[in-house]
C-alpha atoms as a PDB file:
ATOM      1  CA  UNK A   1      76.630 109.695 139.942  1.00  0.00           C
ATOM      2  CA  UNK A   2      74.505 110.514 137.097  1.00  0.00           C
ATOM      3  CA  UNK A   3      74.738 107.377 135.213  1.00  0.00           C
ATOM      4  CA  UNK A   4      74.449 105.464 138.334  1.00  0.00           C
ATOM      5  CA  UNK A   5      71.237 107.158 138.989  1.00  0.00           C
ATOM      6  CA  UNK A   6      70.175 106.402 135.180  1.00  0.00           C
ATOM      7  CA  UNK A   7      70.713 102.701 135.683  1.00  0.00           C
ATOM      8  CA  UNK A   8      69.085 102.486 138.852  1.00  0.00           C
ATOM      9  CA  UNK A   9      66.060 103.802 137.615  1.00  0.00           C
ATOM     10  CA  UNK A  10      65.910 102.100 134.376  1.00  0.00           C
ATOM     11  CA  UNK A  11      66.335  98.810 136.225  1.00  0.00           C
ATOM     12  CA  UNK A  12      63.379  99.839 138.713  1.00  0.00           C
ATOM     13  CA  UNK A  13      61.277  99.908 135.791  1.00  0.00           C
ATOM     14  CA  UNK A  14      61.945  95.823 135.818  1.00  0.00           C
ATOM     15  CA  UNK A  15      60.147  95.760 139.109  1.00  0.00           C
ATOM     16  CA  UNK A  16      57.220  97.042 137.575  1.00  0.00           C
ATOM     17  CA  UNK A  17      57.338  94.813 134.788  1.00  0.00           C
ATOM     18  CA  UNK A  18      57.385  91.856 137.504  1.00  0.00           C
ATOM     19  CA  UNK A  19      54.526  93.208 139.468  1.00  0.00           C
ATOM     20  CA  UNK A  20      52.741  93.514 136.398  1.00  0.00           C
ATOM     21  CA  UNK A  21      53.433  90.192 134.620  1.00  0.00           C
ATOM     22  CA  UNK A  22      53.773  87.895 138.058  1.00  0.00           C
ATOM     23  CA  UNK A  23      51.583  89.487 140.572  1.00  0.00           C
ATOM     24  CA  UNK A  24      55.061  89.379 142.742  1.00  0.00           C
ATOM     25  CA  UNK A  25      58.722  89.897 142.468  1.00  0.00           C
ATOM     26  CA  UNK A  26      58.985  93.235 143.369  1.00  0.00           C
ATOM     27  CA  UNK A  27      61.124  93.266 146.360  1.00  0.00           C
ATOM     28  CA  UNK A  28      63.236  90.067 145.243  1.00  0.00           C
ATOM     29  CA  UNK A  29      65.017  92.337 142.360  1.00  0.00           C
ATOM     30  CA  UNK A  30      64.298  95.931 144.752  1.00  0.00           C
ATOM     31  CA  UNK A  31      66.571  95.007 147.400  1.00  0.00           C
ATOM     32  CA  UNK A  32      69.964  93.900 145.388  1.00  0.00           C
ATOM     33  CA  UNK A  33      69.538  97.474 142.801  1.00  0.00           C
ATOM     34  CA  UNK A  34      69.201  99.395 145.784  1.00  0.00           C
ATOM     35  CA  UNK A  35      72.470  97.689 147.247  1.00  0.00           C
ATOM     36  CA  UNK A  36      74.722  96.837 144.707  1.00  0.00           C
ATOM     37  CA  UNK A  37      73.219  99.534 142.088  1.00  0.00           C
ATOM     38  CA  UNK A  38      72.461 102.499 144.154  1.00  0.00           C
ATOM     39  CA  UNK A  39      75.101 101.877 147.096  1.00  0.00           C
ATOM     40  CA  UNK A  40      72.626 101.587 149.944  1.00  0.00           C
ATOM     41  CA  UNK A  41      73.285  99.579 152.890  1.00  0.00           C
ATOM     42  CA  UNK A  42      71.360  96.949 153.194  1.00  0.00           C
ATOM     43  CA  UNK A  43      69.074  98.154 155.344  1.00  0.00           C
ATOM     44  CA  UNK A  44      68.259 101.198 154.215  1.00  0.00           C
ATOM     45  CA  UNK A  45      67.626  99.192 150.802  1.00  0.00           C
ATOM     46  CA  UNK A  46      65.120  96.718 152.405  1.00  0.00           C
ATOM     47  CA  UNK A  47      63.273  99.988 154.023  1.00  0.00           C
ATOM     48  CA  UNK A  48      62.858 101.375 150.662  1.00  0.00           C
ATOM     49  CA  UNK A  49      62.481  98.234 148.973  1.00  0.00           C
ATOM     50  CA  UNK A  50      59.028  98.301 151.008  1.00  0.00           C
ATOM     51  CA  UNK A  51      57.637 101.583 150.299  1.00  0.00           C
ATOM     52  CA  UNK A  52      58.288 100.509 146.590  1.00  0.00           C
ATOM     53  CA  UNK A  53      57.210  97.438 146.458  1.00  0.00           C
ATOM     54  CA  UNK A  54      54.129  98.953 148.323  1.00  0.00           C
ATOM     55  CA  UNK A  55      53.374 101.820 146.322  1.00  0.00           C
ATOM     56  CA  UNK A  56      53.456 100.011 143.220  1.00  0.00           C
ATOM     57  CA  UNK A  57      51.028  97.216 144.208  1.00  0.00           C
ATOM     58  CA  UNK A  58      48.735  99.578 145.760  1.00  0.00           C
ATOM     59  CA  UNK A  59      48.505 101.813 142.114  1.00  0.00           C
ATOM     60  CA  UNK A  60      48.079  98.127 140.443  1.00  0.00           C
ATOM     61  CA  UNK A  61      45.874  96.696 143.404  1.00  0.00           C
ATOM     62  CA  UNK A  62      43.149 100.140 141.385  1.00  0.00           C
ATOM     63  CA  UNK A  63      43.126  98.335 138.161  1.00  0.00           C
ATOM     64  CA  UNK A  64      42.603  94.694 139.823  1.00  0.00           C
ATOM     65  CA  UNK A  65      39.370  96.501 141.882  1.00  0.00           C
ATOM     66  CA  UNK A  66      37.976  98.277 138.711  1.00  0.00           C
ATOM     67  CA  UNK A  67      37.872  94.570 137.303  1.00  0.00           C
ATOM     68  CA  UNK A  68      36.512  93.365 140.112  1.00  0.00           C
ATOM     69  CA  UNK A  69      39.396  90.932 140.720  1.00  0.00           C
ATOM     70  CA  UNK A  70      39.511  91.806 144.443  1.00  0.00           C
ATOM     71  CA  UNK A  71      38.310  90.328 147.474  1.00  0.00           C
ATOM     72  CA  UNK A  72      37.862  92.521 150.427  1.00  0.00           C
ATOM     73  CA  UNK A  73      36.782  90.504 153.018  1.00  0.00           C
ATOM     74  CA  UNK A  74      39.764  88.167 152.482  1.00  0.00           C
ATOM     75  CA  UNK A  75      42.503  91.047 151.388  1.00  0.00           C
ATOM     76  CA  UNK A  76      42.008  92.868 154.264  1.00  0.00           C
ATOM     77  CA  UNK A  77      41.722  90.228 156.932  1.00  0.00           C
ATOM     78  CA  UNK A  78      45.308  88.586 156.054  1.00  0.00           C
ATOM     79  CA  UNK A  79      46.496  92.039 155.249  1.00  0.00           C
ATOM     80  CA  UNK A  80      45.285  93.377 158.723  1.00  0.00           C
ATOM     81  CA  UNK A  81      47.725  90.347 160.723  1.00  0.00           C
ATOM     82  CA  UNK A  82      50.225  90.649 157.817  1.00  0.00           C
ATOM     83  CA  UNK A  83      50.599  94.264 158.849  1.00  0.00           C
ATOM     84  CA  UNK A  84      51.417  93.186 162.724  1.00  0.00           C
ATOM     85  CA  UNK A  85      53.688  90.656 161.653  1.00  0.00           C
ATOM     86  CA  UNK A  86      55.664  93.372 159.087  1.00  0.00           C
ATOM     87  CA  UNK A  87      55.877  95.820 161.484  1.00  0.00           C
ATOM     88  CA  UNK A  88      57.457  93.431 164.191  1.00  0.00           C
ATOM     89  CA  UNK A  89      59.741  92.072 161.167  1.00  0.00           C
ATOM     90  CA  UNK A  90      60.611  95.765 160.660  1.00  0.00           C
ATOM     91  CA  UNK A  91      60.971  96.410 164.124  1.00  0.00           C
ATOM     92  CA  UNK A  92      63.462  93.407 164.420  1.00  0.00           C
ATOM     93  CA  UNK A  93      64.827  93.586 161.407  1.00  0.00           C
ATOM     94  CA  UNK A  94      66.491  97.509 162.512  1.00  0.00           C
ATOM     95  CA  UNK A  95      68.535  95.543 165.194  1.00  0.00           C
ATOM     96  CA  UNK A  96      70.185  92.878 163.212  1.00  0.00           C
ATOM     97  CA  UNK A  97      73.203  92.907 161.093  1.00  0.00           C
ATOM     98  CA  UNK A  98      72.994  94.271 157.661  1.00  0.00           C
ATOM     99  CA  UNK A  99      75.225  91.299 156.365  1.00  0.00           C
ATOM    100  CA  UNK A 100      72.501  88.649 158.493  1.00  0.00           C
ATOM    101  CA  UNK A 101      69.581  90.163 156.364  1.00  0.00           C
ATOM    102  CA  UNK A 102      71.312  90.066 152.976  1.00  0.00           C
ATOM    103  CA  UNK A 103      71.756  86.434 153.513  1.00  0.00           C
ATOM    104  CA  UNK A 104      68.523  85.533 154.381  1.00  0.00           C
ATOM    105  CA  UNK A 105      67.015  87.428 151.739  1.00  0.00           C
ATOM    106  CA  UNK A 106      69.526  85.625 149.457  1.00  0.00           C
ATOM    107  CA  UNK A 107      68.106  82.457 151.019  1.00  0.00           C
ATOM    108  CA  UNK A 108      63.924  83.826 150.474  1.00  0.00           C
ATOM    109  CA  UNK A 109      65.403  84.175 146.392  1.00  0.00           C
ATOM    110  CA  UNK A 110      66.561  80.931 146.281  1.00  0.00           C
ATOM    111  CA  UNK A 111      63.454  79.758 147.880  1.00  0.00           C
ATOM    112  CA  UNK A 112      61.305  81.751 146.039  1.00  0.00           C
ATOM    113  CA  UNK A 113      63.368  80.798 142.425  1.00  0.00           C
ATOM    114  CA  UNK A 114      62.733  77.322 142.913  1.00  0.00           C
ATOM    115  CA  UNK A 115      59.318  77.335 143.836  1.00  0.00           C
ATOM    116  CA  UNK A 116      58.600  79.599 140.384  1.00  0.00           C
ATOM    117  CA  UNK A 117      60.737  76.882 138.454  1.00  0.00           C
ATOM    118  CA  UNK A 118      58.479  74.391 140.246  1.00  0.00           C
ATOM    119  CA  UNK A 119      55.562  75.539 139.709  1.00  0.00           C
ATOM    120  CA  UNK A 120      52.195  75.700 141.276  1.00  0.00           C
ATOM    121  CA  UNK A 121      48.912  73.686 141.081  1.00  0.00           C
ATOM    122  CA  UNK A 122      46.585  76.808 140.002  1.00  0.00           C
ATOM    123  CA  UNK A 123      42.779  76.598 141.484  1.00  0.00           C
ATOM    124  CA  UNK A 124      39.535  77.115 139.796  1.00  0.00           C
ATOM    125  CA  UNK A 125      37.398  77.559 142.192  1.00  0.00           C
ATOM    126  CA  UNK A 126      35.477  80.927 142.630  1.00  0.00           C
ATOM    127  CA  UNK A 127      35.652  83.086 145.609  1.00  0.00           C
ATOM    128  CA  UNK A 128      34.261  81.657 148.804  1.00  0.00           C
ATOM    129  CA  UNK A 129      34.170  84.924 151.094  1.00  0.00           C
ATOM    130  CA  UNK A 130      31.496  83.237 153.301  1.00  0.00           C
ATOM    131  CA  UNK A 131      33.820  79.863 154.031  1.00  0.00           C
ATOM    132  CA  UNK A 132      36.690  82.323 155.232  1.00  0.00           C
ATOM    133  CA  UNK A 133      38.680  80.200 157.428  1.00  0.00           C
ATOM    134  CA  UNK A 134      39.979  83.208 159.868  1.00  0.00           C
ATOM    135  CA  UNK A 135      41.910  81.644 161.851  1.00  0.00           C
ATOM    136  CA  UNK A 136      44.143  80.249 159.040  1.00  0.00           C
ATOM    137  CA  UNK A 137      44.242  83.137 157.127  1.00  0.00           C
ATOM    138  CA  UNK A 138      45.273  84.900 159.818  1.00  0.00           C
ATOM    139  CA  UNK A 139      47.900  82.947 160.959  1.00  0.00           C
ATOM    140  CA  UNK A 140      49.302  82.775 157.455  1.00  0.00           C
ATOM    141  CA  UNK A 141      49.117  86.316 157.166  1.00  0.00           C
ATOM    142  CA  UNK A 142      51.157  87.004 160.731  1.00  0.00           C
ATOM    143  CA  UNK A 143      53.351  84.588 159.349  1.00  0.00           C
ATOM    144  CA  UNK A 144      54.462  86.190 155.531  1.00  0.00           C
ATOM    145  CA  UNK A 145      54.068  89.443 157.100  1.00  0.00           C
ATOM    146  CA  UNK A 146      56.746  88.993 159.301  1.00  0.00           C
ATOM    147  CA  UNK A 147      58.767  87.741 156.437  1.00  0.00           C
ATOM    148  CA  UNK A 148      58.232  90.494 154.457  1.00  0.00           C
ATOM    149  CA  UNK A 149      58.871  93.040 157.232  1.00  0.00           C
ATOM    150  CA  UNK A 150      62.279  91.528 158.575  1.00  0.00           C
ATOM    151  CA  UNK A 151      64.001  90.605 155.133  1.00  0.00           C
ATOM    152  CA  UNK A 152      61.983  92.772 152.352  1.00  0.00           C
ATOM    153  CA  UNK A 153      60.961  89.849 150.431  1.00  0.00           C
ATOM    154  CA  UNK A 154      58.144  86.953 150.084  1.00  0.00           C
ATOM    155  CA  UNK A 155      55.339  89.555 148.617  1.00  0.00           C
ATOM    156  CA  UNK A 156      53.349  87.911 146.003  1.00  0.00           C
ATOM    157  CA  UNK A 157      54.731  84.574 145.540  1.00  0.00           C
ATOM    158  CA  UNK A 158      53.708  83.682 149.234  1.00  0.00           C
ATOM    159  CA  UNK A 159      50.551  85.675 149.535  1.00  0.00           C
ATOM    160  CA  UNK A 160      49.084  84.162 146.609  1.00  0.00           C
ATOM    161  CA  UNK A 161      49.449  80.790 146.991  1.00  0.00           C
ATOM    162  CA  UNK A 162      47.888  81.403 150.565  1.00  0.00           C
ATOM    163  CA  UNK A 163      45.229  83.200 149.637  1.00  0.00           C
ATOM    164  CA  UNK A 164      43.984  80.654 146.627  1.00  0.00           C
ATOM    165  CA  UNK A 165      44.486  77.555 148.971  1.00  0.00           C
ATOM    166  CA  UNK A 166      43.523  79.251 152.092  1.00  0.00           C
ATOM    167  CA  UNK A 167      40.750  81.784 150.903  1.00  0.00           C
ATOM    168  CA  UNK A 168      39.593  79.832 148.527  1.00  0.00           C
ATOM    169  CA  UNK A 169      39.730  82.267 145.699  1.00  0.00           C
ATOM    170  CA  UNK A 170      40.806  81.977 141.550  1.00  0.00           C
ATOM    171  CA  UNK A 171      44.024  82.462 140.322  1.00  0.00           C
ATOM    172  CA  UNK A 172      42.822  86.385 139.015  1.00  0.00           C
ATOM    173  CA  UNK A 173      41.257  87.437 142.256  1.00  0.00           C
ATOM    174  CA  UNK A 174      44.022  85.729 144.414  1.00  0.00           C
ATOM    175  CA  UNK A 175      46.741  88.318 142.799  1.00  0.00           C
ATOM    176  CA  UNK A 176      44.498  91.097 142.501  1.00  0.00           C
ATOM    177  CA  UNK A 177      43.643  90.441 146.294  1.00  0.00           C
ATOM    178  CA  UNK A 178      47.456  89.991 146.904  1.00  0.00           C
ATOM    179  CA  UNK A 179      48.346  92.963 145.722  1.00  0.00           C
ATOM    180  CA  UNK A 180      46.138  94.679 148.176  1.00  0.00           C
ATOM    181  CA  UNK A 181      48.063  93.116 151.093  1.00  0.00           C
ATOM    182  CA  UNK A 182      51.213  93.300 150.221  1.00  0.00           C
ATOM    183  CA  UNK A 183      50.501  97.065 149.862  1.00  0.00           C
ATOM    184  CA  UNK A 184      49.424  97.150 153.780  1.00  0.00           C
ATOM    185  CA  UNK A 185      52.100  95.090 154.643  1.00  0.00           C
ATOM    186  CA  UNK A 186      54.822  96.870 152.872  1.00  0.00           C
ATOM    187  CA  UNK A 187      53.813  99.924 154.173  1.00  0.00           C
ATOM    188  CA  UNK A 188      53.329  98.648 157.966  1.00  0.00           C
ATOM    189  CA  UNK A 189      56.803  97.014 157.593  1.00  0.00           C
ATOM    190  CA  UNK A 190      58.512 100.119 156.477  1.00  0.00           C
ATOM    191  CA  UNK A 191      57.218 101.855 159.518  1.00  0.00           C
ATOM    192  CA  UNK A 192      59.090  99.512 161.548  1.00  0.00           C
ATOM    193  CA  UNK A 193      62.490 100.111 159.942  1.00  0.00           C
ATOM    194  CA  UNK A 194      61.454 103.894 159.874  1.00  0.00           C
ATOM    195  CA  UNK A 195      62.472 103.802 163.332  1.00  0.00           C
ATOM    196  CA  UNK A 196      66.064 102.850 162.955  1.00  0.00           C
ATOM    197  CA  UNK A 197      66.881 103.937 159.381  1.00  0.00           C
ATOM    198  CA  UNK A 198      66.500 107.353 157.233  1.00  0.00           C
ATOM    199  CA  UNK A 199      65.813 107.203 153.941  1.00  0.00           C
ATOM    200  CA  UNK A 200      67.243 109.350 150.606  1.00  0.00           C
ATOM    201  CA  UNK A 201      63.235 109.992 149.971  1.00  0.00           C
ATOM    202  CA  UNK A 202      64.425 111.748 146.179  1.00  0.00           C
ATOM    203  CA  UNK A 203      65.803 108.472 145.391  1.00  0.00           C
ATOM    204  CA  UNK A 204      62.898 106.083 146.567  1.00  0.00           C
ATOM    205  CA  UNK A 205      60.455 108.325 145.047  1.00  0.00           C
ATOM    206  CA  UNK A 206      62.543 108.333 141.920  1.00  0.00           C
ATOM    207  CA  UNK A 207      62.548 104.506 141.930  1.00  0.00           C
ATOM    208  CA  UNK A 208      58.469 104.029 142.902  1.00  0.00           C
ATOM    209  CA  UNK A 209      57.854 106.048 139.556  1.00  0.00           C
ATOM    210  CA  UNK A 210      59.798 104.315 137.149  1.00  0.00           C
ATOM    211  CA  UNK A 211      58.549 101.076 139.019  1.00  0.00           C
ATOM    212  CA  UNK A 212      55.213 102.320 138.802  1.00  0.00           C
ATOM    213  CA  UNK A 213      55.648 102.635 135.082  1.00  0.00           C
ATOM    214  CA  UNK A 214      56.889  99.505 134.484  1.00  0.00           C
ATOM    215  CA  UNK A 215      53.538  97.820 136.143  1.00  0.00           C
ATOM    216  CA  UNK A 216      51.834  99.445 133.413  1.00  0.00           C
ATOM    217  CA  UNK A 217      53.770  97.857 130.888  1.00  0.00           C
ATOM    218  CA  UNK A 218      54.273  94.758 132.293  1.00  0.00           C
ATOM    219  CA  UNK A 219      50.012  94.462 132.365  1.00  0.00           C
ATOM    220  CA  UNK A 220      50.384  95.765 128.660  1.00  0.00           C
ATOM    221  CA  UNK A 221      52.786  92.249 127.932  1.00  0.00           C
ATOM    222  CA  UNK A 222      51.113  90.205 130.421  1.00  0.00           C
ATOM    223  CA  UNK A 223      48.654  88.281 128.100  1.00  0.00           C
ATOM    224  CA  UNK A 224      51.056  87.887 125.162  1.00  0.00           C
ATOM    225  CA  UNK A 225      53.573  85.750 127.128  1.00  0.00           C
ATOM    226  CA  UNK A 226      52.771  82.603 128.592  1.00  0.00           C
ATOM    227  CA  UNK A 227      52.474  82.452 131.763  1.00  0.00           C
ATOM    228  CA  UNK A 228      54.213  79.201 132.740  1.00  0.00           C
ATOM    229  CA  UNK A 229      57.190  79.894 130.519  1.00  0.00           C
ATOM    230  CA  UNK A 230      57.331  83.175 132.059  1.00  0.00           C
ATOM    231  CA  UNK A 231      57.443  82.429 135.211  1.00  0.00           C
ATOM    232  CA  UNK A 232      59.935  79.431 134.951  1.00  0.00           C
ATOM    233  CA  UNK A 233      62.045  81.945 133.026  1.00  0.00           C
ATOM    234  CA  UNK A 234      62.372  84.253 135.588  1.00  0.00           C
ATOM    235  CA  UNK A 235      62.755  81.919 138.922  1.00  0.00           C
ATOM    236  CA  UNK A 236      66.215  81.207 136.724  1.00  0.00           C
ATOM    237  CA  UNK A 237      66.964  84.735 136.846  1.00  0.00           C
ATOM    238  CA  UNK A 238      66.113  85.332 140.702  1.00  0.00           C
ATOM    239  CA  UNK A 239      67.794  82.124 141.777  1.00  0.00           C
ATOM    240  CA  UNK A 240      70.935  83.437 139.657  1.00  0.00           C
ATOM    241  CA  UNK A 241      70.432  86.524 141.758  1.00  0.00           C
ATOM    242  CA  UNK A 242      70.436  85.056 144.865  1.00  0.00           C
ATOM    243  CA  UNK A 243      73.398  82.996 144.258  1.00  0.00           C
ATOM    244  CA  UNK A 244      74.839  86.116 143.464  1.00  0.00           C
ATOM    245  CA  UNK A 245      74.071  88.001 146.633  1.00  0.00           C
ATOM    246  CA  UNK A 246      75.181  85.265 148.772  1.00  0.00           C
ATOM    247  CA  UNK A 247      78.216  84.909 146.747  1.00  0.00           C
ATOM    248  CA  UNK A 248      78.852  88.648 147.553  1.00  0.00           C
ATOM    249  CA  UNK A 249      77.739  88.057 151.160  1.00  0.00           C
ATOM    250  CA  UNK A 250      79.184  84.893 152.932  1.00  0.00           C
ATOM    251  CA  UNK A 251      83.047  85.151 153.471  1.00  0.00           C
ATOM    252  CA  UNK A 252      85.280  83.810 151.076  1.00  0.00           C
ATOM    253  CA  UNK A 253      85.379  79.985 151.614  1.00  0.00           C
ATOM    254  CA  UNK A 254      81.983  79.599 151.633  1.00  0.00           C
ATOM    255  CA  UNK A 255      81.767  82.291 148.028  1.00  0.00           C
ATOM    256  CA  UNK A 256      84.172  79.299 146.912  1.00  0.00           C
ATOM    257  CA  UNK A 257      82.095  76.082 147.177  1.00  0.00           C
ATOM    258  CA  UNK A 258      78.814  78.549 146.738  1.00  0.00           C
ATOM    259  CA  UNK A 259      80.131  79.750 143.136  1.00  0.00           C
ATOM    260  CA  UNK A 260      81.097  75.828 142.010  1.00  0.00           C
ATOM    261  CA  UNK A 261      78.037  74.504 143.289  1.00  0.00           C
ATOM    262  CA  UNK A 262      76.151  76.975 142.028  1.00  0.00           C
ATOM    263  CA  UNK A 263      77.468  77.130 138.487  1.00  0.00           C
ATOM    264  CA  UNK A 264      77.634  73.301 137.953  1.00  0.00           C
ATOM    265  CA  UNK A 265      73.909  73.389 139.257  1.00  0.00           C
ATOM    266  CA  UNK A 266      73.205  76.173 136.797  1.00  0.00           C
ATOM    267  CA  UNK A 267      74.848  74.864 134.307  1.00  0.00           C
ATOM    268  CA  UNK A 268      73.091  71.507 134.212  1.00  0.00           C
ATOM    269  CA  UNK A 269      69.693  73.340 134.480  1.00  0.00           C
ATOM    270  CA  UNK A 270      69.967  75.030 131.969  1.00  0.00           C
ATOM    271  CA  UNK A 271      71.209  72.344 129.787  1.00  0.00           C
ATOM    272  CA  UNK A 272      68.193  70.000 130.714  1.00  0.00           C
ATOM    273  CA  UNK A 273      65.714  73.149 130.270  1.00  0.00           C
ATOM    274  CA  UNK A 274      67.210  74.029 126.806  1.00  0.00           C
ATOM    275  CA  UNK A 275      68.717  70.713 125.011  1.00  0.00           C
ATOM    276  CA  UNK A 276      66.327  67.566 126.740  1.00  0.00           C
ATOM    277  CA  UNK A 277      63.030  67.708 125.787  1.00  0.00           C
ATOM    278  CA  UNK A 278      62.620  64.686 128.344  1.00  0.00           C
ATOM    279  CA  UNK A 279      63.634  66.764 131.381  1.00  0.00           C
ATOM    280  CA  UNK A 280      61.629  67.227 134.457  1.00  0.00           C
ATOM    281  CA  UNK A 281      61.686  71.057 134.632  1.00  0.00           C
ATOM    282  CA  UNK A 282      59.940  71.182 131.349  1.00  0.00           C
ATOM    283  CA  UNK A 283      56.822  69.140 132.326  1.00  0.00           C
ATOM    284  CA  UNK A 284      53.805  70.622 132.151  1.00  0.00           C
ATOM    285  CA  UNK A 285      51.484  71.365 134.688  1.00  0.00           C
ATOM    286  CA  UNK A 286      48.114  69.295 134.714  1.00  0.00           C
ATOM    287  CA  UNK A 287      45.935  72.755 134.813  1.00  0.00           C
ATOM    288  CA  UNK A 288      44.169  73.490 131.751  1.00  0.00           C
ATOM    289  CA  UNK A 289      46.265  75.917 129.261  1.00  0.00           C
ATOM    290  CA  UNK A 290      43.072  78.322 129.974  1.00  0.00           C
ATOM    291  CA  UNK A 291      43.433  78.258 133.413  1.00  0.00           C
ATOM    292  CA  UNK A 292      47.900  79.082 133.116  1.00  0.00           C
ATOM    293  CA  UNK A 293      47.801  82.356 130.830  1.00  0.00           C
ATOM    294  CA  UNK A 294      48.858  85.628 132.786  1.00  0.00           C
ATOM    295  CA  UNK A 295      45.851  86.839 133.603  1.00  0.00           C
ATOM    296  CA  UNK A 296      47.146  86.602 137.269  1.00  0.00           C
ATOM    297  CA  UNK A 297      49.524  89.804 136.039  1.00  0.00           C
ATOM    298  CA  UNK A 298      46.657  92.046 134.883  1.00  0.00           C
END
C-alpha cells in the first residue's frame, strides 16, 4: 500500500507538469492513475480527478493574473455556463455505469491526442473584451462544461481553443483565462458527483499537492521546450493512453481488433514521425516560431 501510494503521487506530479507546460491535460492522465494506479472506481476517480484538476488550475490561474494574462469579463462568463453544464454532467454522470464513462473518456483521449498531434492555428490578435460574443461563448461554455462534468476530461484543450476563436483573445491570455474556468467548472462538476460518490479526501488532497508542485515545475520548463514539439509529443502519449483504457475497458473481442489496430496505427506513426522527414505529422504550422513557444504554459 505504501509503494502504491508513492507511485500515485509521484505520477500526480505529471499532471502538474501538463498544466504547467500545456495549459491542459490535467484530467486526461488524473482519471486512469486514480483507476488503474490508486484502485478507485471509476467514478470516484473522475470526482477527484475534478477537484484536482481544479485546484491546480486555480493556484496556476494566480500566476497567469499577476501577469496580467487573464481576462475576466470573458473567463467568467464561459466559466459561469460551464459551471451549469458541469454540474448537470456531474449530476448525470453519478447515474451511469462506471464502465460507460471509462469509455467515453477513453474516446475524449483519443480525441483530444489527435487534435494535439494536429495541431492548432494559434491567433494573434489581442483581447477584444468589448466584441464579446455572449451568446457563443456561452453556448460553448454549457457545452465543454458538460463534458467536463460527465466524463472528467476536455479542460484546457477545449476551453482554449474556444476562448481564442470565440473571445477573441492571444494564445497567453486564452490559457491564463482557461485556467480560470476550468477551475469553476471542475469544482461545480465535482459537486454534482458529490452527490452520489464519497471521496478518500487524504488521498485527493495528497494528489492536488504533488500536482500542485508539478505546475510549478512544469512553468519552470515551459519556455525551454518547444512548444509544438511538445505538444505533438505528448498527444502520442495520451492517445497511447486511451488506447490503453479502452483496451482495458471494452470486452474482449473488441480489446482484440482495438490492440491490432491500434498498434499497427502506432506503429506506423511513429515510424513516419521519427524516420520520414517528408511525413505529414511533421509539418509545420504556418504561425510564426514567435507566436508557437510555450508561453501558453506559463
Amino acid at each position: 500500500m505504501t509503494l502504491t501510494l508513492a507511485l500515485t503521487l509521484l505520477l500526480s506530479v505529471l499532471i502538474g507538469i501538463s498544466l504547467g507546460l500545456l495549459g491542459g491535460g490535467g484530467s486526461i492522465l488524473t482519471v486512469p492513475i486514480l483507476t488503474y494506479v490508486a484502485g478507485m472506481n471509476p467514478k470516484e476517480a473522475i470526482a477527484a480527478s475534478l477537484f484536482v484538476v481544479g485546484a491546480t488550475s486555480a493556484v496556476s490561474a494566480v500566476t497567469h493574473a499577476r501577469k496580467k494574462r487573464v481576462q475576466w469579463r470573458t473567463g467568467l462568463v464561459f466559466g459561469a455556463a460551464g459551471m451549469a453544464g458541469a454540474f448537470g454532467g456531474g449530476l448525470l454522470g453519478g447515474h451511469i455505469p462506471g464502465a460507460v464513462l471509462m469509455i467515453a473518456f477513453a474516446l475524449m483521449m483519443v480525441a483530444t491526442s489527435l487534435a494535439m498531434i494536429r495541431g492548432r492555428k494559434n491567433h494573434t490578435t489581442g483581447a477584444r473584451d468589448a466584441e464579446l460574443p455572449v451568446p457563443k461563448v456561452v453556448l460553448e461554455g454549457l457545452v465543454v462544461g458538460l463534458v467536463t462534468g460527465l466524463v472528467g476530461a476536455g479542460g484546457g484543450f477545449l476551453v482554449v481553443p474556444a476562448l481564442a476563436l470565440l473571445g477573441g483573445l492571444s494564445m497567453p491570455v486564452a490559457v491564463g483565462t482557461s485556467l480560470v474556468v476550468i477551475a469553476m467548472k471542475s469544482f461545480a462538476g465535482l459537486g454534482g458527483y458529490l452527490t452520489t460518490v464519497i471521496l478518500d479526501w487524504a488521498l485527493v488532497g495528497g494528489v492536488t499537492a504533488a500536482a500542485i508542485l508539478g505546475s510549478f515545475l512544469g512553468a519552470r520548463l515551459a519556455g525551454r521546450i518547444p512548444e509544438a514539439a511538445l505538444r505533438k509529443g505528448f498527444g502520442f502519449f495520451v492517445l497511447a493512453m486511451g488506447v490503453f483504457v479502452l483496451v482495458q475497458e471494452l470486452p474482449s473481442p473488441a480489446n482484440l481488433f482495438l490492440g491490432i489496430t491500434a498498434g499497427a496505427t502506432a506503429a506506423v506513426a511513429a515510424l513516419c514521425w521519427f524516420a520520414i522527414p517528408a511525413c505529414p505529422l511533421r509539418r509545420k504550422s504556418p504561425t510564426s516560431p514567435a507566436t508557437t513557444t510555450a508561453t501558453e504554459a506559463h
